[in-house]
Protein backbone atom coordinates (compact mmCIF):
# COMPACT_ATOMS: atom_id res chain seq x y z
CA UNK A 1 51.16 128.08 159.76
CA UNK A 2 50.70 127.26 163.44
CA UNK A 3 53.56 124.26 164.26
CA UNK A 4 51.77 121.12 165.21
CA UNK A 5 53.70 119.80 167.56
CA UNK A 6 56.43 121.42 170.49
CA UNK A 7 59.09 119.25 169.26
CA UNK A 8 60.37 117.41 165.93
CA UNK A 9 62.76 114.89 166.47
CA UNK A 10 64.60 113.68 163.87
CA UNK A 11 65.99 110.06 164.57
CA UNK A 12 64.48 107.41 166.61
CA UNK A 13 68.09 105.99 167.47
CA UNK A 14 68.70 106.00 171.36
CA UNK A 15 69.05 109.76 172.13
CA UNK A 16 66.00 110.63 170.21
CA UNK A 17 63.60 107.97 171.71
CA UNK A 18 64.38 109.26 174.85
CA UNK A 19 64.72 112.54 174.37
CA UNK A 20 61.10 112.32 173.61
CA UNK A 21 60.07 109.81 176.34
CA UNK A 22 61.31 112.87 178.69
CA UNK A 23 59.36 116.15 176.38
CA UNK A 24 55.93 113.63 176.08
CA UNK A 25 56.17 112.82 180.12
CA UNK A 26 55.88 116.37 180.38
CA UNK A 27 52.99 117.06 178.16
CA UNK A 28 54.31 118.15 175.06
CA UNK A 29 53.78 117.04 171.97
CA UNK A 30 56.56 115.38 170.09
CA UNK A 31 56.97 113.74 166.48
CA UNK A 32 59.79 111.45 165.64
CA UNK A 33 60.74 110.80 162.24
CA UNK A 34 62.94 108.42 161.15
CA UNK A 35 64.44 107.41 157.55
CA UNK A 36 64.03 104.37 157.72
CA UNK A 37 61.70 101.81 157.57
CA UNK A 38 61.60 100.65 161.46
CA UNK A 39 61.76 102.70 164.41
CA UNK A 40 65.00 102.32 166.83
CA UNK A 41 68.13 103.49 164.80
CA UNK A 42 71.13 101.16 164.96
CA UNK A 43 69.35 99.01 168.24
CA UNK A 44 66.36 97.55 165.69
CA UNK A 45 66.34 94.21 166.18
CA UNK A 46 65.02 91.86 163.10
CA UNK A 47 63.22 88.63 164.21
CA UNK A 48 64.47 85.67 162.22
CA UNK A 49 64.00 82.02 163.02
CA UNK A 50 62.58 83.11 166.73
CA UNK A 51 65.82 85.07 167.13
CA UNK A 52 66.63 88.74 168.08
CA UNK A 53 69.25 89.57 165.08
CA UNK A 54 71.30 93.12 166.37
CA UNK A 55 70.67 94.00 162.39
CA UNK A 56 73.50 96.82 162.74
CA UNK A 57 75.54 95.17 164.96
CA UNK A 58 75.98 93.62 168.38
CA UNK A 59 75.03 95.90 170.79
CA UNK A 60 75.24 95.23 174.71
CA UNK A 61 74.19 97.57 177.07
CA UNK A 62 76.74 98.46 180.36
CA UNK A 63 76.99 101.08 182.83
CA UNK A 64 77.72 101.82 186.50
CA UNK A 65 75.14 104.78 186.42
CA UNK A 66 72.49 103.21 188.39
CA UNK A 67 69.86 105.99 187.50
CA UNK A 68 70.22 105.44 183.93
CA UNK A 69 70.16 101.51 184.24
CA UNK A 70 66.94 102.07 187.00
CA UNK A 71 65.38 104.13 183.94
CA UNK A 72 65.96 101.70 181.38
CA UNK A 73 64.54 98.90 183.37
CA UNK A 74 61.38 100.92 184.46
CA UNK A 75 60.77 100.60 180.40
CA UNK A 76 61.76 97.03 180.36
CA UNK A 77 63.48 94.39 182.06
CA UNK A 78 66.94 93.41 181.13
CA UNK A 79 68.31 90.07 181.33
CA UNK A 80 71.73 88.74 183.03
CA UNK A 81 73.87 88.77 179.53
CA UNK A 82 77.35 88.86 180.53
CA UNK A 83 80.16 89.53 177.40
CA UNK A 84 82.69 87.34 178.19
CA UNK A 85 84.44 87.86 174.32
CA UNK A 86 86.76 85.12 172.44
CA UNK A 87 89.52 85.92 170.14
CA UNK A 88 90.29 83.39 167.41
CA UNK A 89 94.08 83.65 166.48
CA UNK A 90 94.55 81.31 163.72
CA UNK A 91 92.83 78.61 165.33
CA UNK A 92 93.89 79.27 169.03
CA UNK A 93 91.15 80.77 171.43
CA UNK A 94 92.21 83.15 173.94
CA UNK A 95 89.34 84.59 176.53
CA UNK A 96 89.13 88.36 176.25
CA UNK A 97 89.43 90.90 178.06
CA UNK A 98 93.41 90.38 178.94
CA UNK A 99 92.98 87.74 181.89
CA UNK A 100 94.79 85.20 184.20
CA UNK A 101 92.71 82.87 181.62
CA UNK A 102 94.35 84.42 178.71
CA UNK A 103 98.03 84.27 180.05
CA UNK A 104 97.61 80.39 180.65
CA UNK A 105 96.60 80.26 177.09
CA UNK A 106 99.64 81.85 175.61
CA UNK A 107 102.22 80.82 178.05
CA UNK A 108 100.55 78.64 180.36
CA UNK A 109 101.36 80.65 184.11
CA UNK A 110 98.84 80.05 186.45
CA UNK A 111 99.77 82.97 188.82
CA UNK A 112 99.45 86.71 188.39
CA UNK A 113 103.13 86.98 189.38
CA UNK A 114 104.11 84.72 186.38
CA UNK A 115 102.11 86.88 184.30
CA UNK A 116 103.51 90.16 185.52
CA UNK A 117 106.84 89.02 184.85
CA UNK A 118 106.78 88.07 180.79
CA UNK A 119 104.67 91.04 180.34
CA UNK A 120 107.26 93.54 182.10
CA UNK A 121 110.01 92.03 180.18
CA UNK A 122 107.50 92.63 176.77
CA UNK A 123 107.51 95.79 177.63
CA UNK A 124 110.91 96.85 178.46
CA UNK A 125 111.87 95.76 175.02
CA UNK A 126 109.94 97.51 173.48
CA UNK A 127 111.13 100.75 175.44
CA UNK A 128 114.61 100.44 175.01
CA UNK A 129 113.82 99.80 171.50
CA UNK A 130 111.49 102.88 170.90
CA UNK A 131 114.48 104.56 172.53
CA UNK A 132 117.06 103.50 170.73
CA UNK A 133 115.54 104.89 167.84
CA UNK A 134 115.85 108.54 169.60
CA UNK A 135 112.16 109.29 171.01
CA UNK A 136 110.80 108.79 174.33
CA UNK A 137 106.98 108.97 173.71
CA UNK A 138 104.95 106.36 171.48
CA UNK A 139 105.07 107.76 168.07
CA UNK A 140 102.05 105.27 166.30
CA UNK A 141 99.78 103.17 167.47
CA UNK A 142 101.87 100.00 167.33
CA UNK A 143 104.76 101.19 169.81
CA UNK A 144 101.83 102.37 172.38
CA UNK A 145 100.66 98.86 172.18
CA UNK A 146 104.04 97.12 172.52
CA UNK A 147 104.71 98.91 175.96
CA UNK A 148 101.56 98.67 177.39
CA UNK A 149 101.32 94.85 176.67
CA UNK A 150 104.45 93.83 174.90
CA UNK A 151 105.07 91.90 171.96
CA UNK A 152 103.03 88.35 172.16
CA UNK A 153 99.73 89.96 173.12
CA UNK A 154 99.87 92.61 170.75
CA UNK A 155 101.14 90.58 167.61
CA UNK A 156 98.53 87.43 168.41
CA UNK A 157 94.75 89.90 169.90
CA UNK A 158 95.53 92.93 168.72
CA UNK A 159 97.82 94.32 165.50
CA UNK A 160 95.32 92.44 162.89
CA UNK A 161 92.24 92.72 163.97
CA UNK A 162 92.91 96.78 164.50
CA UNK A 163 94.42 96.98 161.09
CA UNK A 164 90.84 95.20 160.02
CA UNK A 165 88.78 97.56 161.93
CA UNK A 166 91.00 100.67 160.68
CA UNK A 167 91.89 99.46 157.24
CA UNK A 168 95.51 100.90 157.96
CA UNK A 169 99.22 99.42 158.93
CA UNK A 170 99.08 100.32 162.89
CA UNK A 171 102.59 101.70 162.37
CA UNK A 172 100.24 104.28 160.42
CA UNK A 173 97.38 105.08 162.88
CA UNK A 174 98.34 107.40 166.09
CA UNK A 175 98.82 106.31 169.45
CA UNK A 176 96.26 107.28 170.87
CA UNK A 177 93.85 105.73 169.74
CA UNK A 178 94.80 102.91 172.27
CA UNK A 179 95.20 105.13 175.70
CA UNK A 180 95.61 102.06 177.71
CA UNK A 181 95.09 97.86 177.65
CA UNK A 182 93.59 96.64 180.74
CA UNK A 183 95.41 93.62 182.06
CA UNK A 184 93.65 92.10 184.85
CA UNK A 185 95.44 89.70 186.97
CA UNK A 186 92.44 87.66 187.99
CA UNK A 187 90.59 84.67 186.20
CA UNK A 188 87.88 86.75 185.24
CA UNK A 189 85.75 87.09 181.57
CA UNK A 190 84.07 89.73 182.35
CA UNK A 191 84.45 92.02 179.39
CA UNK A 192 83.39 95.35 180.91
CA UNK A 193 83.68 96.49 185.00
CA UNK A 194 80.24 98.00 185.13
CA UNK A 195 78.03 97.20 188.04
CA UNK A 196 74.96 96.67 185.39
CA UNK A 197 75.12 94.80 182.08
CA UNK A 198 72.44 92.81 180.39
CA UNK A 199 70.47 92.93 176.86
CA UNK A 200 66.15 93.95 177.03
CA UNK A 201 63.90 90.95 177.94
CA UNK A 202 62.54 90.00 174.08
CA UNK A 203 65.26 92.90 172.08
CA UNK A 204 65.89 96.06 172.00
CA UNK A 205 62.71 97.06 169.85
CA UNK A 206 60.89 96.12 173.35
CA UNK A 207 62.62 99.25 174.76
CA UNK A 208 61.93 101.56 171.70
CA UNK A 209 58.49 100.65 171.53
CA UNK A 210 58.24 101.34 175.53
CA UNK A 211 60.25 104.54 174.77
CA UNK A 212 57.93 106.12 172.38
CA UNK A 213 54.48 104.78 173.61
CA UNK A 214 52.05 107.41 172.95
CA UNK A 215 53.92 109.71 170.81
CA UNK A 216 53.64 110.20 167.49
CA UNK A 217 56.02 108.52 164.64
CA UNK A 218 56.42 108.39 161.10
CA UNK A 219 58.94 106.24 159.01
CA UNK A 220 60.57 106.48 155.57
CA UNK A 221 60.59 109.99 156.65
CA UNK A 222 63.75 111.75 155.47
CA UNK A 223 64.08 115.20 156.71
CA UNK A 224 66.07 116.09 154.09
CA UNK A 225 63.83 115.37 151.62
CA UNK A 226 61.01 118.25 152.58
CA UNK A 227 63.24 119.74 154.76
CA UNK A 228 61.00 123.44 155.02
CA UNK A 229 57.74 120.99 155.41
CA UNK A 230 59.82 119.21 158.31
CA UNK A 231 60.95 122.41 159.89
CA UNK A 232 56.99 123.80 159.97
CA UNK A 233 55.91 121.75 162.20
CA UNK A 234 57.56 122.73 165.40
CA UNK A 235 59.03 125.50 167.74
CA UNK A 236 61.97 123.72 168.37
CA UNK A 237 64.03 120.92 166.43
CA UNK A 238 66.11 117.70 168.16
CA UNK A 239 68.57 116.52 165.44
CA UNK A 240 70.15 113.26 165.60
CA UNK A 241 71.59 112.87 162.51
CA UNK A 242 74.75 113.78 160.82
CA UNK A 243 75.60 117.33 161.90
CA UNK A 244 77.44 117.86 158.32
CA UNK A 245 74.71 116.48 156.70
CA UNK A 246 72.32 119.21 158.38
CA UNK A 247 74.75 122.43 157.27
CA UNK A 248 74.77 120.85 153.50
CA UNK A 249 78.36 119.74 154.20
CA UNK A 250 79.77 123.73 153.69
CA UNK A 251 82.84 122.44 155.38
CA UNK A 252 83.12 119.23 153.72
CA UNK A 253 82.16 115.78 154.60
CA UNK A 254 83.38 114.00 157.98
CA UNK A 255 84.52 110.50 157.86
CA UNK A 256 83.78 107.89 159.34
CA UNK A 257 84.61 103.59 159.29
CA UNK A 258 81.66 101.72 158.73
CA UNK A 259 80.69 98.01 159.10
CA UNK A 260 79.42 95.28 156.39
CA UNK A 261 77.11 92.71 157.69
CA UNK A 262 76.86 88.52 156.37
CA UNK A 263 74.38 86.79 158.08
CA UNK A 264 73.33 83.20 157.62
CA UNK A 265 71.12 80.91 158.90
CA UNK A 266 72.30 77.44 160.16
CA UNK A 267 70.00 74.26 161.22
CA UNK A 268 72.11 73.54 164.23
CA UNK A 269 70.84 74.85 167.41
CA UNK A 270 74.27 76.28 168.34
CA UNK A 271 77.19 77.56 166.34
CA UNK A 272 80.07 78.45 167.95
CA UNK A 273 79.00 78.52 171.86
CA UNK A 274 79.47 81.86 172.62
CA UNK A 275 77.99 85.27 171.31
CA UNK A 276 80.80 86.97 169.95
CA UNK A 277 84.24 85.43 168.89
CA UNK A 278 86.88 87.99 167.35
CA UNK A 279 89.05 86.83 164.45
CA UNK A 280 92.39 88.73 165.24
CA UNK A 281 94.41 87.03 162.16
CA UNK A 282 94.57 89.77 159.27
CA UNK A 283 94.27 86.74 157.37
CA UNK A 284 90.94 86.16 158.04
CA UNK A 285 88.56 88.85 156.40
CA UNK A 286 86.03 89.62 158.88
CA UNK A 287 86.99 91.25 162.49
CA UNK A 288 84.04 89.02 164.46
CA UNK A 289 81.25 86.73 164.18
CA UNK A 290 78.01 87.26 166.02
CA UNK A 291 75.89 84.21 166.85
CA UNK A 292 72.87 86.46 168.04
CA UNK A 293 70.46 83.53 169.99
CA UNK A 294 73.37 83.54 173.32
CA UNK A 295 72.44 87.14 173.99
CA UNK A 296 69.37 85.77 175.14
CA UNK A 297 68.85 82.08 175.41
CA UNK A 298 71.78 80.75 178.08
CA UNK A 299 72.53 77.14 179.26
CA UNK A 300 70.60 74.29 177.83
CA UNK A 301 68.40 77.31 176.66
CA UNK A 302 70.04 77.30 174.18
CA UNK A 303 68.63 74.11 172.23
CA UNK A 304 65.05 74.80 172.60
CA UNK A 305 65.59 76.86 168.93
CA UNK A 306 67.15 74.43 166.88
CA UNK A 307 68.45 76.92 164.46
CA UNK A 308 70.65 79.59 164.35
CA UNK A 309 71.87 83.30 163.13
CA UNK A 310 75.48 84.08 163.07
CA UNK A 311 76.47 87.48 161.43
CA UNK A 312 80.22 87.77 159.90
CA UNK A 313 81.43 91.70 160.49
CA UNK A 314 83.30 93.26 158.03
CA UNK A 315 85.25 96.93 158.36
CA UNK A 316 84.85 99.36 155.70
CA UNK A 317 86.39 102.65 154.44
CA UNK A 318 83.24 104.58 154.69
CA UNK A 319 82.18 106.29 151.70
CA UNK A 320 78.78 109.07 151.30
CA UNK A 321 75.52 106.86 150.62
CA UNK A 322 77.29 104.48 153.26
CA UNK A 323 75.53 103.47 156.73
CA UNK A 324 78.01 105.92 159.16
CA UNK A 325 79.44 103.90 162.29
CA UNK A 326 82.43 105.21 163.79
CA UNK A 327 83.75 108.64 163.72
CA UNK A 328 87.06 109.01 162.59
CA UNK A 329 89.01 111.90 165.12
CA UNK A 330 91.50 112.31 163.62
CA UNK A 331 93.29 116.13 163.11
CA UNK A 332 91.59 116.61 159.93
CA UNK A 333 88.19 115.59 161.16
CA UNK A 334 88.32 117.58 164.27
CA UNK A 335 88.94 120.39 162.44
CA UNK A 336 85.80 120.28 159.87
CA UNK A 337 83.57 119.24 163.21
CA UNK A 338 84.96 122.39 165.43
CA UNK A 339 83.46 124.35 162.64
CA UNK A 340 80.00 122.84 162.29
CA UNK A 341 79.88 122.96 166.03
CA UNK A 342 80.52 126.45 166.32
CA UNK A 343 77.22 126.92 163.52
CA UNK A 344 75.12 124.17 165.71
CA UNK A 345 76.03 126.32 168.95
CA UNK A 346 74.35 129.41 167.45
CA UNK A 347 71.07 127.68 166.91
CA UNK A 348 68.42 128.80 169.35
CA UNK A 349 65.59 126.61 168.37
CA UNK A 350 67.77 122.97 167.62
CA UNK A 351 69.47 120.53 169.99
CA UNK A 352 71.78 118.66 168.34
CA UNK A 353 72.65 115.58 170.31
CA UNK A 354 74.35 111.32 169.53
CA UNK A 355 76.78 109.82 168.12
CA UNK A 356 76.30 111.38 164.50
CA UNK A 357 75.10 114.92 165.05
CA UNK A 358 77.83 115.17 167.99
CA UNK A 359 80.56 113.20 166.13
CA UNK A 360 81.28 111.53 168.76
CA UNK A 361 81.50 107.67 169.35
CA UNK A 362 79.35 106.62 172.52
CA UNK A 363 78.20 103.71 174.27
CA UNK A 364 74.21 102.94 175.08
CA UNK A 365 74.37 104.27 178.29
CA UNK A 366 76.20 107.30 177.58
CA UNK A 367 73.50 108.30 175.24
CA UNK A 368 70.76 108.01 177.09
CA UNK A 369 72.35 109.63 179.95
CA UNK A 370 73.20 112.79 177.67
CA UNK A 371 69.65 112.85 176.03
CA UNK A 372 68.19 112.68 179.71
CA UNK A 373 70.24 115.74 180.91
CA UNK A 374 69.78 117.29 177.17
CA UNK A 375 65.83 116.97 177.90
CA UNK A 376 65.34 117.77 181.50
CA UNK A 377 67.28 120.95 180.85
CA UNK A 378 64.92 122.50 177.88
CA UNK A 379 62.05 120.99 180.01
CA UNK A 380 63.60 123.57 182.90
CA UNK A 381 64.41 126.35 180.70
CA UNK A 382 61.66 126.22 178.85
């Protein structure tokens, strides 16, 4: 059989839209396939009550790469959305990221030098502590967190809601999975310090659909499922999905956390005023609630929908059949994906690239970055 097409992509997630944006600029034919029933991957937006609903979670785009946010904006403009984050401590709200507005929340100082002070203190208990008990480095994830922040931060915004997200004690998860805490000594919301942030004029499908004009697409398409069929069609494969999926999980299965989603539908206009609050009290079950219409409507905007979506987030111990989120690198894990990529680095004819078929957790930007470089490299060597 003569292949159809140059290139079969399999996933219309991030790094396979634009991996084929790049291959069909170029002149060669692509098809995308995707399982599901929509195009987009975990960006698909679902329209409900005039609202863009992040249907598998919030997702905002940042970077300081000014090439990949100039790219993403010649496929659509993005708006101004700045995260500015609140955490919800058993009732008390605290602006996030660590800020000059947080400090006056929990101890009300108004200068940075205040601030510096109770937090050094924090922290030099908790060092003399961790070294009265005979070791010198940060032996779990809680005694990395005391001595980067100290005691009051850590027990209020952080030690529930990671035990939430994790689903373990955080005397039981490793230290490095928080390398550092940026404090910033500055009244300032900002969540990230990228020069670019914002979320696609009308959603994210806006930027799939600009993505993969003119190439070819089919959904409920699992490759799995006619996997030889799949395979005929093209000279050379782009695989997005789950690299242990793709070698019939020889080496076992790689795990991951995943995410439930609640959403409801409320006939006020506006919730809880911002778009995302985190719940840090293990208490509460949920790690965040999403009220979807502020990444796009802002100011007195906001009324002129006089409903609203909020989504309740809830993390899960992933199990197989499960929608896979995060990856989880840990020893074991590493180990199992060291020896899938070693198969996946033998393949001449497949390009195995995101967040699932790279286990590898990555940002929006990152992505697209990598499937850009991925694409305009095969282009070259083609």
């Amino acid at each position: 059989m003569i292949p159809s097409y140059d290139i079969l992509i399999v996933g219309s997630g991030l790094y396979g839209a634009t991996f084929a944006h790049e291959a069909n600029k170029c002149g060669l034919r692509c098809l995308v396939i995707e399982k599901r029933s929509h195009l987009g991957g975990n960006v698909y937006c679902e329209e409900v009550e005039g609202i863009h609903v992040h249907k598998y979670g919030a997702h905002i785009f940042h970077t300081s790469n000014e090439s990949v946010w100039n790219f993403v904006n010649s496929i659509v403009s993005f708006n101004r959305y700045t995260n500015s984050p609140i955490a919800n401590y058993k009732g008390e709200l605290y602006n996030l990221p660590f800020n000059m507005n947080t400090f006056y929340q929990m101890w009300g100082v108004k200068t940075p030098r205040e601030a510096q002070v109770i937090i050094e203190v924090q922290r030099q208990e908790a060092l003399d502590l961790m070294r009265s008990q005979g070791h010198w480095e940060p032996t779990n994830l809680e005694e990395q967190a005391l001595i980067l922040v100290g005691k009051d931060i850590y027990e209020k915004l952080i030690k529930g809601y990671t035990e939430k997200q994790w689903g373990r004690s955080c005397v039981d998860l490793p230290a490095f999975i928080i390398k550092r805490l940026p404090v910033r000594l500055t009244f300032d919301n900002n969540y990230f310090n990228d020069c670019y942030q914002g979320i696609p004029i009308g959603g994210y499908n806006n930027l799939i659909q600009g993505l993969l004009s003119g190439i070819d697409t089919r959904v409920n398409s699992d490759f799995f499922e006619n996997r030889a069929y799949w395979e005929s069609l093209a000279h050379q494969i782009v695989y997005t999905g789950p690299i242990d999926q793709y070698y019939e999980y020889q080496f076992g299965h790689l795990q991951y956390r995943t995410v439930r989603f609640e959403s409801e539908i409320y006939d006020v206009p506006n919730f809880q005023g911002n778009a995302v609050i985190n719940y840090t009290g293990k208490e509460i079950p949920y790690t965040r609630i999403i009220e979807h219409k502020h990444f796009e409507l802002f100011g007195n905007d906001i009324n002129r929908i006089g409903k609203t979506v909020v989504t309740k987030e809830y993390s899960m111990e992933w199990q197989p059949g499960m929608e896979p989120y995060y990856p989880v690198n840990d020893t074991r894990n590493n180990e199992i994906h060291a020896k899938y990529r070693h198969l996946a680095e033998k393949e001449e004819h497949v390009i195995f690239g995101g967040r699932l078929a790279e286990y590898k957790y990555y940002d929006m930007a990152p992505v697209i970055e990598r499937a850009l470089n991925d694409a305009r490299t095969f282009i070259k060597e083609r």
